[in-house]
N, C-alpha and C. Protein backbone atom coordinates (compact mmCIF):
# COMPACT_ATOMS: atom_id res chain seq x y z
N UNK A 1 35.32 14.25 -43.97
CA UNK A 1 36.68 14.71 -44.23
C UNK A 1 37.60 14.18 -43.15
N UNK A 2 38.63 13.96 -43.54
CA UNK A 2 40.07 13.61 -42.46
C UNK A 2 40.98 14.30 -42.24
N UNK A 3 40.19 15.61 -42.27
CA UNK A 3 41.81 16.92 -42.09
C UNK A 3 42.65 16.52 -40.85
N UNK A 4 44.16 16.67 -40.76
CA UNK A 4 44.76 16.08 -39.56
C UNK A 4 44.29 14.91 -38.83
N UNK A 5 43.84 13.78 -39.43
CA UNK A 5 44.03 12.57 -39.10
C UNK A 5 45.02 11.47 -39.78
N UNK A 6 46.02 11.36 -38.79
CA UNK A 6 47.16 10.79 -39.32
C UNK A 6 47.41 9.40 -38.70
N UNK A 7 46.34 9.24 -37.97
CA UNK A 7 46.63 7.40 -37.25
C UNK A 7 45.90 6.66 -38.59
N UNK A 8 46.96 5.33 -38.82
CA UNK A 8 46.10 4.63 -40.03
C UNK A 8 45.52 3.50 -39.27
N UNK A 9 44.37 3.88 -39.56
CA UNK A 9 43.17 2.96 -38.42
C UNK A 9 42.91 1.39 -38.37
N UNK A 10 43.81 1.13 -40.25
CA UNK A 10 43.69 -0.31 -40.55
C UNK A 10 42.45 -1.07 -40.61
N UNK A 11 41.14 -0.88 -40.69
CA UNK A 11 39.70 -0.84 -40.63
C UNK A 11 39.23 -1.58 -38.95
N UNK A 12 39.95 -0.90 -38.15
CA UNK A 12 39.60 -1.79 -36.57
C UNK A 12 39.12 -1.02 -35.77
N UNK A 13 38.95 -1.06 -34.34
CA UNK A 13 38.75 -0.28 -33.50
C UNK A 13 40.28 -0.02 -32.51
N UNK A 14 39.89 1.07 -32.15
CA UNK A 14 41.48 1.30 -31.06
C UNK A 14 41.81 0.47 -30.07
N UNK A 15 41.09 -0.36 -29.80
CA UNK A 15 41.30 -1.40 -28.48
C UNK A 15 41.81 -2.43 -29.25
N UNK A 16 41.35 -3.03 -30.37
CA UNK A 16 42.03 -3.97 -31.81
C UNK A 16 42.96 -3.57 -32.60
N UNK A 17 43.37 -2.61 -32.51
CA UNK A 17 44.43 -1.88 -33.17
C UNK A 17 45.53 -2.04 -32.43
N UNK A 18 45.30 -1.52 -31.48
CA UNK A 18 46.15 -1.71 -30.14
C UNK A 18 46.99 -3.13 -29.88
N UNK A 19 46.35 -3.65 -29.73
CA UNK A 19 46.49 -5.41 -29.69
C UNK A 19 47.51 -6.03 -30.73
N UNK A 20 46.59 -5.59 -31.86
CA UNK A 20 47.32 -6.06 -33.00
C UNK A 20 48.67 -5.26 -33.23
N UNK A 21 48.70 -4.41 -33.15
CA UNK A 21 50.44 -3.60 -33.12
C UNK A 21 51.51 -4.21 -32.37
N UNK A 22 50.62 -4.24 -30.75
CA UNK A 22 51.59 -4.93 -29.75
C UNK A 22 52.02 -6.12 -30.09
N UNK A 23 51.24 -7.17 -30.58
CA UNK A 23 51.27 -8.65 -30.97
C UNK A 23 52.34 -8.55 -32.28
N UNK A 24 52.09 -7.73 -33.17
CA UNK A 24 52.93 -7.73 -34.06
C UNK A 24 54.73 -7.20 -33.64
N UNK A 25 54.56 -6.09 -33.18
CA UNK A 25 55.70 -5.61 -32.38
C UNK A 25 56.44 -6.91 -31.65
N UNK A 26 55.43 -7.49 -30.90
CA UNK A 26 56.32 -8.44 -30.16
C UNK A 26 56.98 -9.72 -31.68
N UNK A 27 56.22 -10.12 -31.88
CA UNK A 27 56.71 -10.73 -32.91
C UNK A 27 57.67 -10.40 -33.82
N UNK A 28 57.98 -9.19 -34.04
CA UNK A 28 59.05 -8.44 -34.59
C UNK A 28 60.77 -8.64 -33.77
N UNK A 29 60.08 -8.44 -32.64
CA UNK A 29 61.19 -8.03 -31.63
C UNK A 29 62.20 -9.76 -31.38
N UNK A 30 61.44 -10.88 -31.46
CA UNK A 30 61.33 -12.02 -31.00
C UNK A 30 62.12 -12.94 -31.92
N UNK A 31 61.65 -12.52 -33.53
CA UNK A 31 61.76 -13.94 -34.86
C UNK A 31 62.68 -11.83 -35.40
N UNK A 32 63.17 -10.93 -35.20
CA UNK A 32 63.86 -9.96 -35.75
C UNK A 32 63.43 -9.67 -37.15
N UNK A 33 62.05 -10.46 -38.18
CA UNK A 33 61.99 -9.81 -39.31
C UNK A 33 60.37 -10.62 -39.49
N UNK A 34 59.38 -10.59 -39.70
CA UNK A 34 57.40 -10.99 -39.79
C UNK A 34 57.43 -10.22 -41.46
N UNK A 35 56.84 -10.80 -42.12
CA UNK A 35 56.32 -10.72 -43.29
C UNK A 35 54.97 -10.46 -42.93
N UNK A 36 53.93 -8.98 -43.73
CA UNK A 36 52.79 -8.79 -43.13
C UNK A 36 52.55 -8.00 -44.27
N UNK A 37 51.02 -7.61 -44.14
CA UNK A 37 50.70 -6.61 -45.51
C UNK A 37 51.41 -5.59 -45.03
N UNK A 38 51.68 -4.57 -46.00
CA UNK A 38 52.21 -3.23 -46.32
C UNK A 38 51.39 -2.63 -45.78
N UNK A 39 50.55 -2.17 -45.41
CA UNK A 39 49.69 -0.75 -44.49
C UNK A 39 49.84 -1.49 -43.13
N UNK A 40 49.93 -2.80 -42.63
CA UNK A 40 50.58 -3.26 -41.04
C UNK A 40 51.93 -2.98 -41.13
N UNK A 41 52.54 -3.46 -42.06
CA UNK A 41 54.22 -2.74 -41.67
C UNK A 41 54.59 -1.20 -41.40
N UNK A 42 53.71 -0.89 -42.41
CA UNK A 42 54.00 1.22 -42.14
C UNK A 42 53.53 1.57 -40.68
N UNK A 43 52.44 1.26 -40.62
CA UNK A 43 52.20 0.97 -38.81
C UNK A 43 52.64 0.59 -37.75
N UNK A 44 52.64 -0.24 -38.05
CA UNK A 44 54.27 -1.24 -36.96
C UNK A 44 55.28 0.01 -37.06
N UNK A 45 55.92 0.29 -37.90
CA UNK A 45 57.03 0.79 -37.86
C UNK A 45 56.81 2.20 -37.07
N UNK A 46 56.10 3.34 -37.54
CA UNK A 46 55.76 4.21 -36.74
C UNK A 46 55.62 3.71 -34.65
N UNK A 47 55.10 2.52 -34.66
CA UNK A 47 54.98 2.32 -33.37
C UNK A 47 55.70 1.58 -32.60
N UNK A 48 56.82 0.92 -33.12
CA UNK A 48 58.07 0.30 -32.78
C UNK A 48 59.18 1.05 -32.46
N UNK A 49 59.18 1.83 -33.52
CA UNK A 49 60.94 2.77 -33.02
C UNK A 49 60.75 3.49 -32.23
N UNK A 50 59.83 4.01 -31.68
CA UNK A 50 59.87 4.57 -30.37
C UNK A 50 60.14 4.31 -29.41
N UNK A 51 59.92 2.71 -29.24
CA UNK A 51 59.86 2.04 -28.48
C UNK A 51 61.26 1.51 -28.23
N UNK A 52 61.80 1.32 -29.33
CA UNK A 52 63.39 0.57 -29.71
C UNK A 52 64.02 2.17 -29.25
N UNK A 53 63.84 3.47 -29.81
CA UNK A 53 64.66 4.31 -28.88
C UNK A 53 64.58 4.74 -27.50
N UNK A 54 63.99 3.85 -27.06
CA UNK A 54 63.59 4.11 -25.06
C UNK A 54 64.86 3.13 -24.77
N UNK A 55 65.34 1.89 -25.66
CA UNK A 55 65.76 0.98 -24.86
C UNK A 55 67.50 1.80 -24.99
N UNK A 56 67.79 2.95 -25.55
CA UNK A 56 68.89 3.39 -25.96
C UNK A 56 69.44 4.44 -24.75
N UNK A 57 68.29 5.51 -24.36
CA UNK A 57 68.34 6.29 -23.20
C UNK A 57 68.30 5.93 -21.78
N UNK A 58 69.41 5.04 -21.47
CA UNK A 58 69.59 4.23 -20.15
C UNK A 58 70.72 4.77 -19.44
N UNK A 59 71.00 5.77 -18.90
CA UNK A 59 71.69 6.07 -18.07
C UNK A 59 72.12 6.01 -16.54
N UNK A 60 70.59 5.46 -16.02
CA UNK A 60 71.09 4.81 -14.35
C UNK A 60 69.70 3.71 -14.46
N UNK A 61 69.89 3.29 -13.12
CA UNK A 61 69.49 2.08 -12.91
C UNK A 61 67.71 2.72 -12.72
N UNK A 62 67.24 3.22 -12.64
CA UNK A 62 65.76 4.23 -12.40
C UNK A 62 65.30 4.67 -13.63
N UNK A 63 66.30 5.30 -14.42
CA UNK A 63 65.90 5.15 -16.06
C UNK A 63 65.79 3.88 -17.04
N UNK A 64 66.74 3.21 -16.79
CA UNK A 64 66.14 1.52 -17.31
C UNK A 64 64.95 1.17 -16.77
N UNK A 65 64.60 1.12 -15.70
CA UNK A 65 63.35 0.79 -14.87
C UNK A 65 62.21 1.51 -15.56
N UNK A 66 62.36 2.87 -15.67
CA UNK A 66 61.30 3.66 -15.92
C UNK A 66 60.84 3.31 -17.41
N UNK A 67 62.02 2.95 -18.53
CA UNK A 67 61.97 2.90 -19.95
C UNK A 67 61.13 1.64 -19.81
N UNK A 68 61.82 0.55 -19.06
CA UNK A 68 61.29 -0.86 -19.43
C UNK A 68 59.68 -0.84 -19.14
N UNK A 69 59.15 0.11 -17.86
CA UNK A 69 58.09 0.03 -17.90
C UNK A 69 57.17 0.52 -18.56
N UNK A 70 57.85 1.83 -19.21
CA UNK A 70 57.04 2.28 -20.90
C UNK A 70 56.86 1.20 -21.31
N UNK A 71 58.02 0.59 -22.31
CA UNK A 71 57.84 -0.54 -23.08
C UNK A 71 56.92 -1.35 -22.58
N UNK A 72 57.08 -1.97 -21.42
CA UNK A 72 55.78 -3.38 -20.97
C UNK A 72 54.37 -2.76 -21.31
N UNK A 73 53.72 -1.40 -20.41
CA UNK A 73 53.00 -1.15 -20.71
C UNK A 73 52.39 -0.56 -22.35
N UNK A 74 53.15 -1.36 -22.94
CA UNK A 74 52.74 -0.85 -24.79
C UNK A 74 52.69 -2.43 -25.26
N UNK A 75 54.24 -3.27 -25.19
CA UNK A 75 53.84 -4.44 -25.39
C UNK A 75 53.49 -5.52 -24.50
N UNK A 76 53.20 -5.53 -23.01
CA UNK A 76 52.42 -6.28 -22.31
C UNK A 76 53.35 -7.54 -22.50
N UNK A 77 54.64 -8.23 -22.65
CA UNK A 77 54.98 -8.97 -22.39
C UNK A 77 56.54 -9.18 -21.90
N UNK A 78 56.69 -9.68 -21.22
CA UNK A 78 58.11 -9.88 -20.39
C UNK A 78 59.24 -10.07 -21.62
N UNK A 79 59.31 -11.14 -22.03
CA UNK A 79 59.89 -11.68 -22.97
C UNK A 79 60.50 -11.09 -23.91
N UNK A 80 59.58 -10.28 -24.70
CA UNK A 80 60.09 -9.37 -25.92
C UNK A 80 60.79 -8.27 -25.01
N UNK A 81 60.24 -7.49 -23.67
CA UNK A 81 60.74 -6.35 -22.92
C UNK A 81 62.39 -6.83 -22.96
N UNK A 82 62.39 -7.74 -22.34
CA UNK A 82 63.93 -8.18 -21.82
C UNK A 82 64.50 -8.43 -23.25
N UNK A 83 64.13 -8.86 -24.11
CA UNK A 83 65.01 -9.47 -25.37
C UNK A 83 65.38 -8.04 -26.47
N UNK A 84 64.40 -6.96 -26.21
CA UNK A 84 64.35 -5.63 -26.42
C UNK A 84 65.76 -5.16 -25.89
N UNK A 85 65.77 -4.74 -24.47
CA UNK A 85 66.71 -4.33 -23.83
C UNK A 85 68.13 -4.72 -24.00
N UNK A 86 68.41 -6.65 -23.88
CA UNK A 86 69.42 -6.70 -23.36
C UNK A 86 69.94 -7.22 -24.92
N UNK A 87 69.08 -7.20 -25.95
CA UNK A 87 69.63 -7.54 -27.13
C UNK A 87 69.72 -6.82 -27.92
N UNK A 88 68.63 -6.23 -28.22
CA UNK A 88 68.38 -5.38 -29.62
C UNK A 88 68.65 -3.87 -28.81
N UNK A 89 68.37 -3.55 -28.09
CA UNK A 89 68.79 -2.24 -27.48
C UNK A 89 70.86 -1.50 -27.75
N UNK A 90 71.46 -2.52 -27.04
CA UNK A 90 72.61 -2.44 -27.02
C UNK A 90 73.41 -3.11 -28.82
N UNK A 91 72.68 -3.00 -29.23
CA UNK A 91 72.58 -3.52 -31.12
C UNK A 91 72.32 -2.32 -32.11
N UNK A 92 71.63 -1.35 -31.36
CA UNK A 92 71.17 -0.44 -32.30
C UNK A 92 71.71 0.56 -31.64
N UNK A 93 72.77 1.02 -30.63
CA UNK A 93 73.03 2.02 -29.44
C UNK A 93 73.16 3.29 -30.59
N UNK A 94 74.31 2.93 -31.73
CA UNK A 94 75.20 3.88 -32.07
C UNK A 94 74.03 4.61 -33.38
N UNK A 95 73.16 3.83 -33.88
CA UNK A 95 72.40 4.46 -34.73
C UNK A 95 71.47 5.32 -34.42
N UNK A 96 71.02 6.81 -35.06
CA UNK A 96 70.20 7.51 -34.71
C UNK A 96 69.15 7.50 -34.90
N UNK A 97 68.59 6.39 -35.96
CA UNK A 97 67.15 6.34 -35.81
C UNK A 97 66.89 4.96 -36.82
N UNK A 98 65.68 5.18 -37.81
CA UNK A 98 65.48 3.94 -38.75
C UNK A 98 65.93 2.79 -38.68
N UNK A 99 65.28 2.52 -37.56
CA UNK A 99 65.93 0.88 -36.79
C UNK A 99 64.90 -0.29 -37.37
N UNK A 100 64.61 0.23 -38.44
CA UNK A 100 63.45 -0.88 -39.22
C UNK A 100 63.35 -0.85 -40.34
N UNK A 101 63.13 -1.57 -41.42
CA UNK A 101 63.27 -1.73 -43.32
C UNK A 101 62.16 -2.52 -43.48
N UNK A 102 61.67 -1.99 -44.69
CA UNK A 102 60.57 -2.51 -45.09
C UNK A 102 60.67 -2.82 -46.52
N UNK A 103 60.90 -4.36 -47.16
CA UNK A 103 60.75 -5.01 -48.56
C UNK A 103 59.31 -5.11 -48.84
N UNK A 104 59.07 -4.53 -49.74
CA UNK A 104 57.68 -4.99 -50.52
C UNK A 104 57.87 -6.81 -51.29
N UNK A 105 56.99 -7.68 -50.92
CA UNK A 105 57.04 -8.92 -51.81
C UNK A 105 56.25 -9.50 -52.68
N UNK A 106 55.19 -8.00 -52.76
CA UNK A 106 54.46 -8.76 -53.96
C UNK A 106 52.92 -8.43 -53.84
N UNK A 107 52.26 -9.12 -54.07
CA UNK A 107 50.70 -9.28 -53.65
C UNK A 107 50.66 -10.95 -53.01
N UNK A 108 49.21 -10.66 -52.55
CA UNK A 108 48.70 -11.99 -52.17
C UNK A 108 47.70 -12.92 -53.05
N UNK A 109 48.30 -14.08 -53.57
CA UNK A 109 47.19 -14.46 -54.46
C UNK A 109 45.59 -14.62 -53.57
N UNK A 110 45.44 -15.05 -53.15
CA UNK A 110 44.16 -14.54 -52.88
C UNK A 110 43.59 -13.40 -52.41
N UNK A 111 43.52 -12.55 -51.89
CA UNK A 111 43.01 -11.64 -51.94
C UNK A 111 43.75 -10.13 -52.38
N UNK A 112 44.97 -10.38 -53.16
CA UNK A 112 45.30 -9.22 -53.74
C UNK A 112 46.02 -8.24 -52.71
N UNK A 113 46.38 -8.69 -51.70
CA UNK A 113 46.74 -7.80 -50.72
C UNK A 113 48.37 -7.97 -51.11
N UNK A 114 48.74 -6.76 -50.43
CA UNK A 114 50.34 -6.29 -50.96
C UNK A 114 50.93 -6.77 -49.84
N UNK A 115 52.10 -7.67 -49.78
CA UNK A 115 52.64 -8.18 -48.80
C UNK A 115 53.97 -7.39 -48.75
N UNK A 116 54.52 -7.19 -47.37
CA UNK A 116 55.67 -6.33 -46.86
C UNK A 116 56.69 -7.29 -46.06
N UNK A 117 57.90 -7.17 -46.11
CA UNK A 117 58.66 -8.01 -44.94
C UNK A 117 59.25 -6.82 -44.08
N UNK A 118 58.69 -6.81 -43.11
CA UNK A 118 59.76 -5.85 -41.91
C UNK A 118 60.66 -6.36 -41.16
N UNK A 119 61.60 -5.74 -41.04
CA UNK A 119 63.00 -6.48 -40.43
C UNK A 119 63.74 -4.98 -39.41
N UNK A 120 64.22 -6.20 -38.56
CA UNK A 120 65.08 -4.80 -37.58
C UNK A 120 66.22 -4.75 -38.54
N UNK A 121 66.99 -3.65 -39.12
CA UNK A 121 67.85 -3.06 -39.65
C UNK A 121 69.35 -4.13 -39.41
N UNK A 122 69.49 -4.12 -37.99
CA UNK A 122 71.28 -4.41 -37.66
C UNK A 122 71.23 -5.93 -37.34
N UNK A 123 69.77 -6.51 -37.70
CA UNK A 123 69.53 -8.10 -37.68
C UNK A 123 69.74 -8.34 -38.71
N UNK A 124 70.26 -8.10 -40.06
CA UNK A 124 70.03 -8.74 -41.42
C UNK A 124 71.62 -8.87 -41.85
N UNK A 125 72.20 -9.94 -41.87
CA UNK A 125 73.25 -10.25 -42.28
C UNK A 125 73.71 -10.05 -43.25
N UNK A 126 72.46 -10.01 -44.87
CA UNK A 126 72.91 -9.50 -46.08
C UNK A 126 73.11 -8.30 -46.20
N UNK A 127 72.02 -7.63 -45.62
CA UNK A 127 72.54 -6.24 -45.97
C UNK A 127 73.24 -5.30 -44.48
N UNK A 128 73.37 -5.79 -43.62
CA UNK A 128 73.80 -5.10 -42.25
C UNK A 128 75.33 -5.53 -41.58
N UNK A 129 75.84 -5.59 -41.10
CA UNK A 129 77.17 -6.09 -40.87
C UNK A 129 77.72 -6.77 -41.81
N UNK A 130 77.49 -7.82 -42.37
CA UNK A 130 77.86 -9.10 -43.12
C UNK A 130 78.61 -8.31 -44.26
N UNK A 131 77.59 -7.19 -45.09
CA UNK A 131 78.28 -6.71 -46.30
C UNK A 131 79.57 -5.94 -45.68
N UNK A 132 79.63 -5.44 -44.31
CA UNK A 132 80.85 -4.48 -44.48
C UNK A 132 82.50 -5.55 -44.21
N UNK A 133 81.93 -6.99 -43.81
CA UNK A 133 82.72 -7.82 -43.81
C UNK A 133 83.21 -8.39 -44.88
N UNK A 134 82.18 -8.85 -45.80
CA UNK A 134 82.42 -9.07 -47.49
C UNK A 134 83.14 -7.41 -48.25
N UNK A 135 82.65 -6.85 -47.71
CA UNK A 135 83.23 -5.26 -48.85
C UNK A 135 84.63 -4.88 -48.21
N UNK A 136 85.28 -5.52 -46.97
CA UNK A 136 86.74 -5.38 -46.74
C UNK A 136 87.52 -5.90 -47.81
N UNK A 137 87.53 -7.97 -48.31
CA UNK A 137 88.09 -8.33 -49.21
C UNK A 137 87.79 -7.80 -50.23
N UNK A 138 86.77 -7.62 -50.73
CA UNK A 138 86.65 -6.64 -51.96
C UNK A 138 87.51 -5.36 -52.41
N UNK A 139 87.72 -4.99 -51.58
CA UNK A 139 88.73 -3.53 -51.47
C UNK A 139 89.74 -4.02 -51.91
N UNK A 140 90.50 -5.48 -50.87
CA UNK A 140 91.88 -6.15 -51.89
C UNK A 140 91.95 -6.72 -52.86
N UNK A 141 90.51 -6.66 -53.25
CA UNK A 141 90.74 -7.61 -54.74
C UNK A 141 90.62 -6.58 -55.76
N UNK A 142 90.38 -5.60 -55.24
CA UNK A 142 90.51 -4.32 -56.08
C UNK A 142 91.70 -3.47 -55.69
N UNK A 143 92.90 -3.77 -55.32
CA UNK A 143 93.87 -3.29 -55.45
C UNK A 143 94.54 -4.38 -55.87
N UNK A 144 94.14 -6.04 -56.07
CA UNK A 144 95.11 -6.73 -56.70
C UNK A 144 94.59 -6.94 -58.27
N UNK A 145 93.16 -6.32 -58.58
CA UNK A 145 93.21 -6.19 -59.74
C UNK A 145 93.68 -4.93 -60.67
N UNK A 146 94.37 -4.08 -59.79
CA UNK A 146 95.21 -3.14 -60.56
C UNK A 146 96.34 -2.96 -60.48
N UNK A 147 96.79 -3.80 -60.17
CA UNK A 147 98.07 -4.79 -60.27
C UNK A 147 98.57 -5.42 -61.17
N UNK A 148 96.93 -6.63 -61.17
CA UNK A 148 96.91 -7.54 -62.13
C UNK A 148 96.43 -6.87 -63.11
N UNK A 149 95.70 -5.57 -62.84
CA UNK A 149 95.14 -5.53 -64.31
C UNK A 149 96.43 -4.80 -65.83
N UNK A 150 97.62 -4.63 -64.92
CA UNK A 150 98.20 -3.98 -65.94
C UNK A 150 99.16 -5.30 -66.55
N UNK A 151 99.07 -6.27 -65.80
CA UNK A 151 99.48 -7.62 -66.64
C UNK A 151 98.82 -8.14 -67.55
N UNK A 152 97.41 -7.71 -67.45
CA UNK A 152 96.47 -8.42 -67.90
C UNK A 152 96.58 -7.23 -69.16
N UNK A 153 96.79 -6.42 -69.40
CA UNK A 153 96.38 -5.43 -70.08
C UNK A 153 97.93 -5.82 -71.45
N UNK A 154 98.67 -6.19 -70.63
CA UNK A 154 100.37 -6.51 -71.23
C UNK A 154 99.92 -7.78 -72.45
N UNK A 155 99.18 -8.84 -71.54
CA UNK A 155 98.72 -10.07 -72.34
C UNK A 155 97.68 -9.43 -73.08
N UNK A 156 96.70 -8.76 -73.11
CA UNK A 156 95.67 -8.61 -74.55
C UNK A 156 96.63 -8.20 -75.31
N UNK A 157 97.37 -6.82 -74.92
CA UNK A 157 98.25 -6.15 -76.29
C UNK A 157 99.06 -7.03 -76.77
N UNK A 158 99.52 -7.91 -76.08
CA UNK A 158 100.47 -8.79 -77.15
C UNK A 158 99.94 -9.89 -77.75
N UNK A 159 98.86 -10.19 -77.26
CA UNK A 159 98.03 -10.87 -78.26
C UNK A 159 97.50 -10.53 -79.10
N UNK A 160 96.65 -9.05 -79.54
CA UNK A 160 96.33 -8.72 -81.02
C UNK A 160 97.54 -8.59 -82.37
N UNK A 161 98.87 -8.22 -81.17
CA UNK A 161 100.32 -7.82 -81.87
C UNK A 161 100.28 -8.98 -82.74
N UNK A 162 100.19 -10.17 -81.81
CA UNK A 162 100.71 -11.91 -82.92
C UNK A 162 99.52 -11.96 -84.14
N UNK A 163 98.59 -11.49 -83.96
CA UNK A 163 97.26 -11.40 -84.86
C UNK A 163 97.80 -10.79 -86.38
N UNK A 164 97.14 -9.45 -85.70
CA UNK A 164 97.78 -8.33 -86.86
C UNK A 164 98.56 -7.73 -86.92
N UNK A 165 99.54 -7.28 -87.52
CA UNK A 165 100.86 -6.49 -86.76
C UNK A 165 100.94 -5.08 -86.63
N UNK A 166 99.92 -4.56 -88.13
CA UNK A 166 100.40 -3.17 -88.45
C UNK A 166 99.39 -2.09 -86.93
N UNK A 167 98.19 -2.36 -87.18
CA UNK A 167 97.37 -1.46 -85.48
C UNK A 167 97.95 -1.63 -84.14
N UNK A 168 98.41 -3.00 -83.73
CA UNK A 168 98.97 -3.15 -82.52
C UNK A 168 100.38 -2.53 -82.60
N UNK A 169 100.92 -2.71 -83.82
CA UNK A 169 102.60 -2.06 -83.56
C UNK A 169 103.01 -0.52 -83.46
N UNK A 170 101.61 0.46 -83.84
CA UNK A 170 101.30 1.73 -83.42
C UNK A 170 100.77 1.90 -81.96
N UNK A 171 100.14 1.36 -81.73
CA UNK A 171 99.97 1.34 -80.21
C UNK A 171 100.95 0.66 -79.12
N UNK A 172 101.53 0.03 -79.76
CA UNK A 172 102.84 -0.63 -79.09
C UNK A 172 104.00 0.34 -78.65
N UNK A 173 104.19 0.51 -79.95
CA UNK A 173 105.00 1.76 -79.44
C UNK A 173 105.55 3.22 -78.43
N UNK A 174 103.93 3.53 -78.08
CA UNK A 174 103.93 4.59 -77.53
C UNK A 174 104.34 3.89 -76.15
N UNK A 175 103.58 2.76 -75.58
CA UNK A 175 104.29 1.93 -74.59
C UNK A 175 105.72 1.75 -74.21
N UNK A 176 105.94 1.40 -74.89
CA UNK A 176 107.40 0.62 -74.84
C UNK A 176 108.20 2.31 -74.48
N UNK A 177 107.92 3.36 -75.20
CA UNK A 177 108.65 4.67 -74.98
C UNK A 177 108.33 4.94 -73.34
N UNK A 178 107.03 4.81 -72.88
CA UNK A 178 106.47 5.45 -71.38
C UNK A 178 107.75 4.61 -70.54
């Protein structure tokens, strides 16, 4: 039985588990989005944002110190630590948590395995900043299509009018009175 066992073991040992999280983590942190099976991404993710909210609680120069050395001692490398901190840290400040997304892409033709893409959240241009830059003009093209749309609405009605006369010239009417 597995009552209250909630680590997903991934079929390894904890010293290989270990490894492989960190390695993946770093790789996450580094290329901002790794395509991996779906039971490594749910994993990863549980063991990443913890990590991504240490780099947020920096209030003096002894607490950065202290956080960064959490972090090293989990992912064991300089590189991702610093690119953590001075990039993705101050990137994710204002959000309170779910600093990671996970796309399902499918299976794997050979061995049937379910492939996942994990991505840091405020790294993805389509769906993270980019849309709230595209959804500004959108807003004016939706106040110049109700603008336009009552011109546009002027040209259908007077085009069924030249058609047929007697349906459009009942509906015409009530117009022309407003």
């Amino acid at each position: 039985m597995r009552h209250g066992d909630k680590i997903k073991n991934l079929g390894r040992k904890k010293a290989h588990r270990e490894a492989l999280l960190a390695n993946l983590a770093t790789a996450l942190i580094t290329h901002k989005r790794i395509v991996t099976t779906l039971a490594k991404a749910k994993a990863l993710r549980v063991y990443i944002e913890p990590l991504i909210t240490k780099t947020k609680k920096n209030e003096s120069k002894e607490q950065i110190m202290h956080n960064s050395r959490i972090v090293f001692s989990h992912l064991q490398d300089n590189t991702a630590v610093k690119e953590l901190f001075s990039v993705v840290g101050p990137k994710v400040a204002a959000r309170p948590g779910g600093y990671t997304r996970i796309i399902k892409l499918g299976i794997r033709p050979g061995d049937n395995g379910e492939k996942a893409m994990i991505e840091l959240v405020d790294f993805n241009e389509i769906y993270g900043k980019g849309v709230e830059k595209a959804a500004e003009p959108a807003k004016k093209t939706r106040r110049s299509r109700s603008t336009g749309g009552a011109k546009k609405t002027a040209k259908t009605d007077a085009a069924p009018a030249a058609e047929t006369t007697e349906a459009p010239s009942t509906e015409e009417t009530p117009k022309t009175e407003e």
